[in-house]
Protein backbone atom coordinates (compact mmCIF):
# COMPACT_ATOMS: atom_id res chain seq x y z
CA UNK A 1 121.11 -81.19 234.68
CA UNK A 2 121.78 -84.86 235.02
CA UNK A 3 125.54 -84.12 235.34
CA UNK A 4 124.74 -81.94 238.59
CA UNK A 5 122.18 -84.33 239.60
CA UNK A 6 125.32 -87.26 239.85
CA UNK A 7 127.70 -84.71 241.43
CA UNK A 8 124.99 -84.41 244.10
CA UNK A 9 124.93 -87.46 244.48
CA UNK A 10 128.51 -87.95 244.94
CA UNK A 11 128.80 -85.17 247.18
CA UNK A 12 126.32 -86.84 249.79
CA UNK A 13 127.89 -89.92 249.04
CA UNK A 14 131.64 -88.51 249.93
CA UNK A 15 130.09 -86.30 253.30
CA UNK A 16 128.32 -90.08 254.56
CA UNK A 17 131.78 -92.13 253.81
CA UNK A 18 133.63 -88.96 255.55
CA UNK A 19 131.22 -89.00 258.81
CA UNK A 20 131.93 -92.85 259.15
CA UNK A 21 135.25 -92.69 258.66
CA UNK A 22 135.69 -89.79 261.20
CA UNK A 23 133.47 -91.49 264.03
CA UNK A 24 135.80 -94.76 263.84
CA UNK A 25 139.12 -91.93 263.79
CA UNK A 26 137.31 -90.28 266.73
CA UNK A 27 136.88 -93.85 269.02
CA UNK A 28 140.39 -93.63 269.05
CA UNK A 29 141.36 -90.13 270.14
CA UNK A 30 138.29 -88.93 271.44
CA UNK A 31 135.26 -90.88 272.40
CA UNK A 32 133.03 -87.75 273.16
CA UNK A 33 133.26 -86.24 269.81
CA UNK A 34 132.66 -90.16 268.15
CA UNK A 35 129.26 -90.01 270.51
CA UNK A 36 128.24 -86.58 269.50
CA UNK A 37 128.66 -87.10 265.70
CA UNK A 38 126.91 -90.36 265.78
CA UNK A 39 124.03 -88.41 267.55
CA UNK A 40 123.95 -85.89 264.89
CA UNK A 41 124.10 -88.67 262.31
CA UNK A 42 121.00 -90.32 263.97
CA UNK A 43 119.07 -86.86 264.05
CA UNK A 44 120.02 -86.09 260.75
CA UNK A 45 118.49 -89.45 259.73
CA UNK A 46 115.66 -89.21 261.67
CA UNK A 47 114.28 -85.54 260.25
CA UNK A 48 114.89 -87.37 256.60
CA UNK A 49 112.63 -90.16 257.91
CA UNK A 50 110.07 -87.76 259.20
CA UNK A 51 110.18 -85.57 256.07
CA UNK A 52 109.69 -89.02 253.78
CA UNK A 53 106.86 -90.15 255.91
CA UNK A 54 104.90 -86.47 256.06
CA UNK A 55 105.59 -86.67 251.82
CA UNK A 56 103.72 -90.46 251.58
CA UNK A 57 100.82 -89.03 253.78
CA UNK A 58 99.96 -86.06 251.30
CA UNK A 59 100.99 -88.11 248.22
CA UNK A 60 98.34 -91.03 249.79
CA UNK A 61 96.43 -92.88 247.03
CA UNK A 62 92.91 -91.40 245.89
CA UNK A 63 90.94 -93.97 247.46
CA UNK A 64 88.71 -91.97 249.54
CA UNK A 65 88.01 -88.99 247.25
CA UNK A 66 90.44 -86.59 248.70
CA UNK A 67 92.80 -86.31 245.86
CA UNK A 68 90.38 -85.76 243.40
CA UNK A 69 89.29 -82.33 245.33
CA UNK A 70 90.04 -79.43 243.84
CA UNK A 71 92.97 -78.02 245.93
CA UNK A 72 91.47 -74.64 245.81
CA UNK A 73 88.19 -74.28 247.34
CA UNK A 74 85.61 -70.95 248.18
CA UNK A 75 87.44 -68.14 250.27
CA UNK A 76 83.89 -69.15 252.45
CA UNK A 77 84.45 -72.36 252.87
CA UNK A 78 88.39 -72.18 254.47
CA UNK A 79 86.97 -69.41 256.54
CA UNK A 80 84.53 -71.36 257.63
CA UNK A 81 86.67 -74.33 258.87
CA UNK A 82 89.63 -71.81 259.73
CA UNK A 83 87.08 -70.04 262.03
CA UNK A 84 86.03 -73.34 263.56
CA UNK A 85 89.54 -74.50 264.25
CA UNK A 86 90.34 -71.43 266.09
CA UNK A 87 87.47 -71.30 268.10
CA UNK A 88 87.64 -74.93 268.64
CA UNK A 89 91.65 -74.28 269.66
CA UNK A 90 90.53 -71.22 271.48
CA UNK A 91 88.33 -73.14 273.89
CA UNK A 92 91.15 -74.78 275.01
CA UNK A 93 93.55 -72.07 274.78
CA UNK A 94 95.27 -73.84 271.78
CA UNK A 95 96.37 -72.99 268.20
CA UNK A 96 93.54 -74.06 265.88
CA UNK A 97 96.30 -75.84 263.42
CA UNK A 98 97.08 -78.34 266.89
CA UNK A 99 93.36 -79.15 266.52
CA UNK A 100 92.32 -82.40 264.14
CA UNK A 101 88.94 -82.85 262.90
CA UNK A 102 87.26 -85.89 262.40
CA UNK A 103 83.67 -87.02 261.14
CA UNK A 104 82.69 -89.42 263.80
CA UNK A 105 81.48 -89.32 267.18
CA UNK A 106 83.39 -88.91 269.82
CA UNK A 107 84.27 -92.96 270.22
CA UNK A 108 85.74 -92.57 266.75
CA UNK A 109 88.29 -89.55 268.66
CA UNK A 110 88.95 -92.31 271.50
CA UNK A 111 90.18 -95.10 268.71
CA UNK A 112 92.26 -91.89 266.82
CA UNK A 113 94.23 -91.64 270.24
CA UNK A 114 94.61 -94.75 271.17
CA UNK A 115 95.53 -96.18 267.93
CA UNK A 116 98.24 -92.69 267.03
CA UNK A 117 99.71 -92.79 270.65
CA UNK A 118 100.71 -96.63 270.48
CA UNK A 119 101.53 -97.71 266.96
CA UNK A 120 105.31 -99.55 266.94
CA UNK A 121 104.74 -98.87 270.82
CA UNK A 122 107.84 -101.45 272.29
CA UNK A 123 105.84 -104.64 274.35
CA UNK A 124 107.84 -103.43 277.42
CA UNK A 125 105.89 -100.16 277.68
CA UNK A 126 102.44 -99.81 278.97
CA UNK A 127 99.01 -97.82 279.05
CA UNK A 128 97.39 -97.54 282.32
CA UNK A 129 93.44 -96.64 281.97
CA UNK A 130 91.72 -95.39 284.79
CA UNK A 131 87.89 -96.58 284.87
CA UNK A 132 85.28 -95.05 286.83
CA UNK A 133 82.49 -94.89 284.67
CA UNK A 134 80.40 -95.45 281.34
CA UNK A 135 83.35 -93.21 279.21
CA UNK A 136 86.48 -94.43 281.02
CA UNK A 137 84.65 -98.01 280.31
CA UNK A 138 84.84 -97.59 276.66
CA UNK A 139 88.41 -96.35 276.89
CA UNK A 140 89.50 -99.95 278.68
CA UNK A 141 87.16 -101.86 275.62
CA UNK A 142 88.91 -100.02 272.88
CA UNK A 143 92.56 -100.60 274.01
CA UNK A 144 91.34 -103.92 274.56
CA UNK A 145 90.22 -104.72 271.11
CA UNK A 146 93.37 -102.65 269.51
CA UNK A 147 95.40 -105.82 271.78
CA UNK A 148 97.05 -103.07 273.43
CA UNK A 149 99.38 -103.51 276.46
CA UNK A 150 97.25 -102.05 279.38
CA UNK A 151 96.92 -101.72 283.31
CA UNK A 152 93.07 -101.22 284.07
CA UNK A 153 92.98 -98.97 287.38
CA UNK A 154 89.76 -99.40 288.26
CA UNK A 155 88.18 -96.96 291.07
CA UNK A 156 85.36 -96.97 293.58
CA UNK A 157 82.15 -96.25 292.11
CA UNK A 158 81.26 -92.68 292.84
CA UNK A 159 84.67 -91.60 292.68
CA UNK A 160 87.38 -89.71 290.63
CA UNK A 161 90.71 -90.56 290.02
CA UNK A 162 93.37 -89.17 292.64
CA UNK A 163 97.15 -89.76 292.55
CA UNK A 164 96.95 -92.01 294.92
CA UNK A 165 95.27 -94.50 293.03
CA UNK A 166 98.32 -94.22 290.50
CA UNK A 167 101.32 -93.20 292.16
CA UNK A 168 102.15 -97.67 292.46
CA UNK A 169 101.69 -98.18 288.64
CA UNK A 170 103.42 -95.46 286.87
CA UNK A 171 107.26 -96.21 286.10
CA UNK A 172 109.65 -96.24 283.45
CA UNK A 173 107.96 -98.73 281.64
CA UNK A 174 104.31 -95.64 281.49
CA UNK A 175 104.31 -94.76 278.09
CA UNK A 176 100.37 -93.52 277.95
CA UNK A 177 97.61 -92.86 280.74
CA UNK A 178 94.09 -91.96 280.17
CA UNK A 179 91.28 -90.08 281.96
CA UNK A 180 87.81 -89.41 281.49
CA UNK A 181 87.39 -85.37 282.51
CA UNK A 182 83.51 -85.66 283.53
CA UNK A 183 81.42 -89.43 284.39
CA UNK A 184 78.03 -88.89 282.87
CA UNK A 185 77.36 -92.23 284.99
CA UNK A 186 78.27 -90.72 288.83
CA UNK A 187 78.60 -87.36 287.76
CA UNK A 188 81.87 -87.12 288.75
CA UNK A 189 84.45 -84.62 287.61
CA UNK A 190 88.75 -84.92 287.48
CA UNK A 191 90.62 -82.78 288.86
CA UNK A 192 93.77 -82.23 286.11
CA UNK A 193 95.24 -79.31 286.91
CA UNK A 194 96.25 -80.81 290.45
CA UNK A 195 96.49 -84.31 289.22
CA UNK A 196 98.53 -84.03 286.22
CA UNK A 197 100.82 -81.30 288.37
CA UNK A 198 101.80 -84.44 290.77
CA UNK A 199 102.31 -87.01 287.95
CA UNK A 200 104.78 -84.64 286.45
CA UNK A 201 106.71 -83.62 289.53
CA UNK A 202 106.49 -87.48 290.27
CA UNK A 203 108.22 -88.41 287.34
CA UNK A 204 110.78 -85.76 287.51
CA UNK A 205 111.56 -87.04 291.18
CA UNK A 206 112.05 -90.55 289.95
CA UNK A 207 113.86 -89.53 286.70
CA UNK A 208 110.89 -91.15 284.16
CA UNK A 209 110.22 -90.11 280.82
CA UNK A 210 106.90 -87.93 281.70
CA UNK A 211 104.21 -90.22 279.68
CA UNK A 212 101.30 -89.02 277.39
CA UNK A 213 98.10 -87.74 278.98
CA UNK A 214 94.65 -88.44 276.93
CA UNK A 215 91.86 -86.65 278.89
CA UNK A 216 88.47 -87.83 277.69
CA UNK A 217 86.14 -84.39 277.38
CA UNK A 218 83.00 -85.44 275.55
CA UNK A 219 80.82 -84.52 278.21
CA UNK A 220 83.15 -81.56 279.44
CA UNK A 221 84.18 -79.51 275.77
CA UNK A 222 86.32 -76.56 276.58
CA UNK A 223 87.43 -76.95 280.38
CA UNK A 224 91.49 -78.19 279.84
CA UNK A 225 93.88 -74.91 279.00
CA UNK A 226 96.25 -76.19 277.57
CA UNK A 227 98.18 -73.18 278.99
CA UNK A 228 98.88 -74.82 281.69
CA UNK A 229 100.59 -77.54 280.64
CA UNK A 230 103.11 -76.94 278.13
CA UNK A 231 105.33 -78.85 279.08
CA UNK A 232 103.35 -82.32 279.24
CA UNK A 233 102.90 -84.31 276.09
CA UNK A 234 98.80 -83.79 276.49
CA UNK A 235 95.84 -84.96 273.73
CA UNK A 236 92.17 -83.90 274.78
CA UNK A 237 90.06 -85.09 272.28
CA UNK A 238 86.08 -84.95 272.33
CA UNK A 239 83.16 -84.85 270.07
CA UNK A 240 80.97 -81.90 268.95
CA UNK A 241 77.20 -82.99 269.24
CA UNK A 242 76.93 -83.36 273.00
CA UNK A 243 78.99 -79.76 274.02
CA UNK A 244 78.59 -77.74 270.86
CA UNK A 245 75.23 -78.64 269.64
CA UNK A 246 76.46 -79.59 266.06
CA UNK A 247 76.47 -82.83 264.68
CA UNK A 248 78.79 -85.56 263.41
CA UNK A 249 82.57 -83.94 264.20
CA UNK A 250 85.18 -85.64 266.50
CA UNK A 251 88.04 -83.66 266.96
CA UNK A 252 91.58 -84.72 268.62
CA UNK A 253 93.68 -81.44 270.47
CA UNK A 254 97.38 -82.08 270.88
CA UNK A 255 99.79 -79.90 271.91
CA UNK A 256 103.21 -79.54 270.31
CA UNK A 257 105.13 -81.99 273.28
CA UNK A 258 102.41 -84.88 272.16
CA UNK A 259 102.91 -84.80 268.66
CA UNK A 260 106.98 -84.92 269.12
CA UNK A 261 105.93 -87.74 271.16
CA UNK A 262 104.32 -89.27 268.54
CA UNK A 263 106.39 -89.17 266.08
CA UNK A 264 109.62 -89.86 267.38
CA UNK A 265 107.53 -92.67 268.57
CA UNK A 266 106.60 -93.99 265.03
CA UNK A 267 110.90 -93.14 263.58
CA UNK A 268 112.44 -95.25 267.27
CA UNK A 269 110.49 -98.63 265.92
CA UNK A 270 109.40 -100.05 262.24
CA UNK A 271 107.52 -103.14 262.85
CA UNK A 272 104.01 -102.66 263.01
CA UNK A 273 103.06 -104.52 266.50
CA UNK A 274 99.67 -102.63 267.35
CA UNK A 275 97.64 -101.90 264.05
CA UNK A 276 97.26 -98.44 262.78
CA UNK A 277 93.79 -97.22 261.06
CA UNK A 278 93.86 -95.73 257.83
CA UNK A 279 91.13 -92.47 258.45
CA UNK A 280 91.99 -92.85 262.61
CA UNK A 281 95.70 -91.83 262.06
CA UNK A 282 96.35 -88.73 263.75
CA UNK A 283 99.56 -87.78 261.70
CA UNK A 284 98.02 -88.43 258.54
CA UNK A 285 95.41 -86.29 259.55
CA UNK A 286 97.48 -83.93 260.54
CA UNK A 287 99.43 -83.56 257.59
CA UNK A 288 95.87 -83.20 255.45
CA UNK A 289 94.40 -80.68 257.82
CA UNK A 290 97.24 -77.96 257.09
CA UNK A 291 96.72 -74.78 256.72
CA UNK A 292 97.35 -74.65 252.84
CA UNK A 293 95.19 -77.12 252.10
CA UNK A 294 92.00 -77.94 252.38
CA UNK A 295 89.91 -81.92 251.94
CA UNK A 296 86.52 -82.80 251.62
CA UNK A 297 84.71 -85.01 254.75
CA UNK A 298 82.37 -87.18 253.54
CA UNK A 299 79.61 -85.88 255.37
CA UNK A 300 76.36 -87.02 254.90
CA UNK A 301 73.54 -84.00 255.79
CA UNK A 302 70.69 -86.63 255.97
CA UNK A 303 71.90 -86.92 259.80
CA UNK A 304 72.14 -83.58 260.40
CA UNK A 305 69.55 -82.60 263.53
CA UNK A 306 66.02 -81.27 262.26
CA UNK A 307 66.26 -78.50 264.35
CA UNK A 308 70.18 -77.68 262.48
CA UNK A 309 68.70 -77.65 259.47
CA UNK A 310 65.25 -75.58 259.67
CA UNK A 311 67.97 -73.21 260.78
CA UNK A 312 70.32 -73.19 258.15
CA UNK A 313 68.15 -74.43 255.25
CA UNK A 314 67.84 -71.52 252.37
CA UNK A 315 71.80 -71.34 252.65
CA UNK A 316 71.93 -75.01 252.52
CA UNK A 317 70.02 -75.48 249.75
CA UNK A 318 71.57 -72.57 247.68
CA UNK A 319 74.84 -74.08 248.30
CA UNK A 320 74.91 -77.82 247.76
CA UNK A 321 71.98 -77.48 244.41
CA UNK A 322 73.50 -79.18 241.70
CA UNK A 323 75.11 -76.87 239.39
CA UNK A 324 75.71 -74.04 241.45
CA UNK A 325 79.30 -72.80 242.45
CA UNK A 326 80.28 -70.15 245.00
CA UNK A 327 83.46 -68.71 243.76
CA UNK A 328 85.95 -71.18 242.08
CA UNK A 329 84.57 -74.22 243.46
CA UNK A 330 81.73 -76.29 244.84
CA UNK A 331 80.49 -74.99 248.30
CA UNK A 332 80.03 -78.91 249.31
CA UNK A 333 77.91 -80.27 252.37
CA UNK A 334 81.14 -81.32 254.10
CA UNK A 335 82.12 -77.58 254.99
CA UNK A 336 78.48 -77.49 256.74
CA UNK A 337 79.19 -79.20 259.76
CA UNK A 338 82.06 -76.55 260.09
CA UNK A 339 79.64 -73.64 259.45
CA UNK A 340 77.43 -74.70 262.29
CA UNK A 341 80.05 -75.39 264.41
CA UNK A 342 81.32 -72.19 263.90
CA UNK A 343 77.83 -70.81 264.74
CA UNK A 344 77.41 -72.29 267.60
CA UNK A 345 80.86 -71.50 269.28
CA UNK A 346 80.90 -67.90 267.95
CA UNK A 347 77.31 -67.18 269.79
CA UNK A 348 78.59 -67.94 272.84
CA UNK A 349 81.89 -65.42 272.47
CA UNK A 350 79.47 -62.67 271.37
CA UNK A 351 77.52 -63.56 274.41
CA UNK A 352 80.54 -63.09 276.60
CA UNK A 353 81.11 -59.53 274.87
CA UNK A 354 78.26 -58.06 275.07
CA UNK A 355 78.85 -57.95 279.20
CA UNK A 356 82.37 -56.86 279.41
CA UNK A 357 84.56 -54.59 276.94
CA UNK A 358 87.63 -56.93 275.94
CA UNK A 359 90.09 -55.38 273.30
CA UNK A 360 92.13 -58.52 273.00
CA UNK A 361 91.36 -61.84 271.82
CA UNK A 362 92.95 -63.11 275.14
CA UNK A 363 90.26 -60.64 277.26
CA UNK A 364 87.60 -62.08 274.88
CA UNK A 365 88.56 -65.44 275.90
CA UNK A 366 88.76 -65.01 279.82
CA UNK A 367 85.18 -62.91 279.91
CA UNK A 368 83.75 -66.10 277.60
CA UNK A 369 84.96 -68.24 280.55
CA UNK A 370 83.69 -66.20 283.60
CA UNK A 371 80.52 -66.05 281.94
CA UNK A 372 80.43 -69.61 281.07
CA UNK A 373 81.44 -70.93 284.95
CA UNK A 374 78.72 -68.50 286.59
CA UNK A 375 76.09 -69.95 284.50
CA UNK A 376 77.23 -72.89 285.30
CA UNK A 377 77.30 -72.39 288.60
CA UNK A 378 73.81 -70.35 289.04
CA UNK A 379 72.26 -73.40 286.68
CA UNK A 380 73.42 -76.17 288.81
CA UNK A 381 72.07 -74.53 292.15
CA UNK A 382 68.75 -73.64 290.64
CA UNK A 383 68.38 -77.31 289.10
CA UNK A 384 69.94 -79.29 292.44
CA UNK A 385 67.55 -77.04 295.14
CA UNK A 386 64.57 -77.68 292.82
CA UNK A 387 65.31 -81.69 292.83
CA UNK A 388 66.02 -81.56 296.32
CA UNK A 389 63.15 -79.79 297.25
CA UNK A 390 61.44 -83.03 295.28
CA UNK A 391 63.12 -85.20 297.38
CA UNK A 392 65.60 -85.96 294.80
CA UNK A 393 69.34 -86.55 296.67
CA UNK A 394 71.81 -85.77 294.49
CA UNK A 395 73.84 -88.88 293.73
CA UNK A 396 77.92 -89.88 294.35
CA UNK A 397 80.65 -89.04 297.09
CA UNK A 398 80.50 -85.75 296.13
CA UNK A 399 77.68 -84.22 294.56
CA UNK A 400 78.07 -82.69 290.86
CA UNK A 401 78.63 -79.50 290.13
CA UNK A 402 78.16 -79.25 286.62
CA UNK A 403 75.62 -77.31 284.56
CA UNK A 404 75.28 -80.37 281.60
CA UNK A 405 74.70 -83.40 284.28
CA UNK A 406 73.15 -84.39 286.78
CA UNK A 407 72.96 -87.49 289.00
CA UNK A 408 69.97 -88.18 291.60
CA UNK A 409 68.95 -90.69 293.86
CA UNK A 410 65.12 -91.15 292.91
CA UNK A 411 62.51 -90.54 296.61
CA UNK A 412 61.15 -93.95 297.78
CA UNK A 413 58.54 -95.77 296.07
CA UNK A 414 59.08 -94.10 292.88
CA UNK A 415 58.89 -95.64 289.97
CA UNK A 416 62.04 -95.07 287.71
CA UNK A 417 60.60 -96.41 284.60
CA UNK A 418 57.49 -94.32 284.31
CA UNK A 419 59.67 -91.26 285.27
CA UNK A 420 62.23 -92.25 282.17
CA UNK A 421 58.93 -92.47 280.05
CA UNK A 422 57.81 -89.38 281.05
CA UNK A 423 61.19 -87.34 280.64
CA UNK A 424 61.32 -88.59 276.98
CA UNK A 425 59.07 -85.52 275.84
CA UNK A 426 61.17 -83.24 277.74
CA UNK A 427 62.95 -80.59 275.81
CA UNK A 428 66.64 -80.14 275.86
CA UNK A 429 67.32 -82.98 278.70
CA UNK A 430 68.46 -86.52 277.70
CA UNK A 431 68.03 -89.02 280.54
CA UNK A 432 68.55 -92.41 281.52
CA UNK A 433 68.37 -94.85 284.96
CA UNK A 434 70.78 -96.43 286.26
CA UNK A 435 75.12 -97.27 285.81
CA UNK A 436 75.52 -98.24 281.63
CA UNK A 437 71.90 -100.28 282.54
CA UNK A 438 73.07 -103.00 284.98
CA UNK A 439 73.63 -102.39 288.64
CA UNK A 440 77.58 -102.13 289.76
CA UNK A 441 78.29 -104.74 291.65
CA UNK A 442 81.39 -104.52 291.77
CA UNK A 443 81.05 -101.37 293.78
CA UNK A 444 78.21 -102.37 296.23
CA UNK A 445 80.19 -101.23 299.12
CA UNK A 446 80.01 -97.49 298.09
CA UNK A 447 76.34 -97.75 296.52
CA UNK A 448 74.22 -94.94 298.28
CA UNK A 449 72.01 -96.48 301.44
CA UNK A 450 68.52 -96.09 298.89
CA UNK A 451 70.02 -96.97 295.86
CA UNK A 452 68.59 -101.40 295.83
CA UNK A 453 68.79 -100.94 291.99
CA UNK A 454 70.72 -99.60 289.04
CA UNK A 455 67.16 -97.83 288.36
CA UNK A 456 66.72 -96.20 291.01
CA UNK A 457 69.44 -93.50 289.68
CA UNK A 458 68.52 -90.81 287.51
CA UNK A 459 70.69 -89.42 285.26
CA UNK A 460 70.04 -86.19 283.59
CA UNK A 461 72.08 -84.14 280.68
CA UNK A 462 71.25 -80.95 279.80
CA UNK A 463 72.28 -79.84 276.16
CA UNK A 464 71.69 -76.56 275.98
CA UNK A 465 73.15 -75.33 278.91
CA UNK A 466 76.64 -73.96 277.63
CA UNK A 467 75.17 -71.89 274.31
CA UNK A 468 72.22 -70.26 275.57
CA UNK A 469 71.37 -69.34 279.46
CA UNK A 470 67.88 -67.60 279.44
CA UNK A 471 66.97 -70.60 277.45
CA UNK A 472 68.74 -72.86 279.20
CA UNK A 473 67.21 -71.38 282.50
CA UNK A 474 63.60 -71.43 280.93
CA UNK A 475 64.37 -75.46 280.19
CA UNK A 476 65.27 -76.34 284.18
CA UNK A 477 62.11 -74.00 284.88
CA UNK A 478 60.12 -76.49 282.84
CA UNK A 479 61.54 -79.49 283.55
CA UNK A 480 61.21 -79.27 287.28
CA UNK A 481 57.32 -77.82 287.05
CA UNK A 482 56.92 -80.96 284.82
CA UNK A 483 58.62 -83.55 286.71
CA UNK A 484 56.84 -81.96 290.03
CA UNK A 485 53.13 -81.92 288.19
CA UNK A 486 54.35 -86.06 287.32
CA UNK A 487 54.96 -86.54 290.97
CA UNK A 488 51.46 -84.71 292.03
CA UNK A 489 49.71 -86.70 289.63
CA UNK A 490 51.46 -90.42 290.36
CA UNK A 491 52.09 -89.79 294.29
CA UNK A 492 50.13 -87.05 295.40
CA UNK A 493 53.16 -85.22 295.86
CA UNK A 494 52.57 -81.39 296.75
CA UNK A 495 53.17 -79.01 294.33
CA UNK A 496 56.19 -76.78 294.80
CA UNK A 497 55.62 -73.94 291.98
CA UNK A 498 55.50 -70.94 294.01
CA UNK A 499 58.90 -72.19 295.62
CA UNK A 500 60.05 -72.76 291.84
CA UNK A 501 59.06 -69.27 290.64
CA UNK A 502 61.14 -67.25 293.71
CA UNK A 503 63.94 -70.02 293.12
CA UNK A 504 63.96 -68.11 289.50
CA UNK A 505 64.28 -64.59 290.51
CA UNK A 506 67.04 -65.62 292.96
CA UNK A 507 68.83 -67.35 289.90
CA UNK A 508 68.58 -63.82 287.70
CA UNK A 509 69.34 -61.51 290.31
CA UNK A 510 72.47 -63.81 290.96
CA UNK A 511 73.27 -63.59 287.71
CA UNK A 512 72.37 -59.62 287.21
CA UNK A 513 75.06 -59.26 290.08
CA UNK A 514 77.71 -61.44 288.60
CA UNK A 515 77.39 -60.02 285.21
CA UNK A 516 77.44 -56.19 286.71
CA UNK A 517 81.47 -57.81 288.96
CA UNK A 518 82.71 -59.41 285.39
CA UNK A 519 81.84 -56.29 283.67
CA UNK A 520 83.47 -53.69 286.17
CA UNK A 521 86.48 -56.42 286.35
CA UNK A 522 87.24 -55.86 282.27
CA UNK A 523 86.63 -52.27 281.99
């Protein structure tokens, strides 16, 4: 063994001496065939580097409990995150193994990004961060504290990024730019489909390397196909609470083109100039997240929502009681967050099928979406008319047309405070005044004629508007009768429930009629 171990060894040896030698041969007679062997020399290396680094990732030292996992686990629990994965990837039209979990909020997903896409970045290249709200804001302050070379594009308030606004600073030297896909602040909504379309024809025009995209869709979950842009070296990356109604997951989605992108990026330089996180390391994660193997996340089901767990509790309990096994191995409370992940995501597919008569998984997924954007749609006109008919203006350039936020300019003489107060008890809607709590001066040129204060905006998110539409329906019903009976009560405002109730039916026949077109469309 040891004897073919050293002629192996030779061998290699004898093949690298013969490559050298033949390059300097080839300088002499034939320059082309010097440059193409040195290129195959530098690929060859290159793979070997790649295929060392992936091997130090798995063989990582036990210091956060992963190694000491058994490496089988319950044919439940891979299901479980397997079926998560894929519905997760499915969303965005995306395998489930090009989707990374994480257990963090969604910030934790920004830093994974931001930290993958720029370690051993070269000092000439640059990120350019577009900021036009609270979520592009904490883009700019993370790259910031990472010490990361950046261009801050910042927009009018009330705005969304355009090309315009970027067409001056991308160049040669654009190695990463990043969006924000909805503003919770404005309520305003990017375009990408358009957008990225012109950066890439852009950069093909000029000849430069097309950069990285990182879209921002915590507030958006599910609205990038990554269909559609194959070709583009694109992360999305989000978290789970807000847009699937289950707690503490981040995940990171990256097509095939990023991840090249990354790791070429990580062979082409060895110093470590920007600093690299040990859990926040996309590639590491990556490698852990295969689809032979399986990790534990330390999860900790004391934050798990109340609601989450009255749910899910006899299953719960059965499976993390000490002692107990389900099948070779523990059932452990990390795999939970999975489950009701999973849950969530696969109640709103069987919602989709139940209208239409899909046969493919591809069918499944276009009826999920035509469902999802008329809902949408029918929820944002029922909500917006009732406001209005409150006197409520809806707020920005251009008004928002999503089902999850809202932004309104609050009637005169109302007190923003005491509405905030009284929106607290209000089921299934988050709120809060205002642009991240301080007026924006800095855009006081494009501030809406009655806006005098940061309060007097209302902003309103609406969580369960993308799993459940009768409930989700019933919710706006409420909080419009309530917010109406608040404005009777504090301002002898007239009551507007009999417009309310026919604003209703008009929403469900709408929706009767829509269903009946999808349906007849998928036969």
């Amino acid at each position: 063994m040891k004897r073919y171990s050293k002629s192996k060894e030779k061998l290699q040896a004898w093949k690298a001496r013969f490559k050298s030698q033949l390059v300097s041969y080839s300088y002499k007679f034939n320059p082309w065939l010097a440059q193409k062997i040195k290129e195959q020399i530098k690929v060859e290396a290159k793979v070997k580097f790649f295929q060392n680094h992936l091997a130090d990732l798995t063989a990582a030292p036990d210091t956060d409990g992963r190694n000491s996992f058994p490496p089988q686990t319950t044919n439940e629990g891979l299901e479980i995150i397997k079926l998560a994965r894929e519905l997760l990837g499915a969303s965005y039209d995306l395998s489930g193994e090009n989707i990374i979990c994480f257990l963090s909020s969604a910030s934790g997903a920004a830093e994974v990004v931001l930290s993958s896409c720029t370690h051993n970045l070269d000092s000439k290249r640059k990120i350019l961060a577009t900021n036009f709200g609270a979520f592009s804001e904490r883009t700019v302050r993370l790259a910031v504290s990472l010490g990361l070379p950046l261009k801050i594009i910042k927009l009018p308030y009330g705005t969304a990024p355009l090309f315009e606004n970027l067409v001056k600073e991308i160049d040669t030297h654009t190695h990463l730019i990043t969006f924000t896909h909805l503003e919770t602040g404005t309520a305003q909504e990017l375009q990408p489909k358009e957008l990225i379309s012109k950066i890439t024809d852009y950069c093909r025009r000029k000849k430069i390397t097309q950069p990285i995209i990182a879209i921002d869709t915590t507030s958006s979950k599910g609205t990038i196909n990554f269909q559609n842009y194959e070709e583009i070296p694109l992360v999305v990356y989000s978290g789970t609470l807000k847009t699937c109604g289950s707690p503490l997951m981040s995940f990171v989605a990256a097509n095939d083109k990023a991840l090249e992108k990354i790791i070429s990026l990580r062979w082409e330089y060895h110093q470590k100039k920007y600093p690299l996180p040990y859990y926040f390391d996309l590639l590491r994660e990556f490698s852990f997240q295969s689809p032979d193997k399986f990790f534990t996340l330390a999860a900790n089901i004391i934050n798990l929502s109340e609601d989450e767990l009255k749910l899910k509790l006899k299953s719960l309990a059965y499976h993390v009681a000490p002692g107990k096994s389900y099948g070779r191995a523990n059932f452990t409370q990390s795999v939970y967050p999975y489950f009701s992940l999973g849950q969530k995501l696969l109640q709103r597919y069987k919602e989709a099928a139940k209208i239409g008569h899909p046969k493919t998984k591809e069918k499944l997924q276009e009826t999920a979406e035509l469902l999802l954007k008329t809902q949408r749609n029918i929820l944002t006109n029922f909500r917006n008319i009732g406001f209005q008919a409150l006197n409520f203006q809806p707020y920005g350039t251009i008004p928002s047309q999503s089902s999850m936020l809202n932004a309104y300019v609050l009637p005169e003489g109302i007190n923003g405070e005491e509405l905030k107060e009284f929106l607290r008890f209000q089921k299934g809607v988050i709120c809060g005044l205002g642009y991240n709590g301080a007026a924006p001066q800095d855009w006081e040129d494009n501030v809406h004629p009655r806006v005098k204060k940061a309060a007097d905006i209302l902003r309103l998110n609406n969580y369960q508007t993308m799993s459940n539409f009768s409930e989700a329906l019933k919710q706006s019903e409420r909080l419009l009768a309530g917010v109406s009976e608040f404005m009777q009560e504090k301002y002898a405002q007239r009551p507007f429930r009999k417009m309310l109730k026919e604003n209703k039916k008009q929403a469900l026949r709408q929706l009767k009629l829509e269903k009946k077109r999808i349906e007849n469309n998928n036969v």
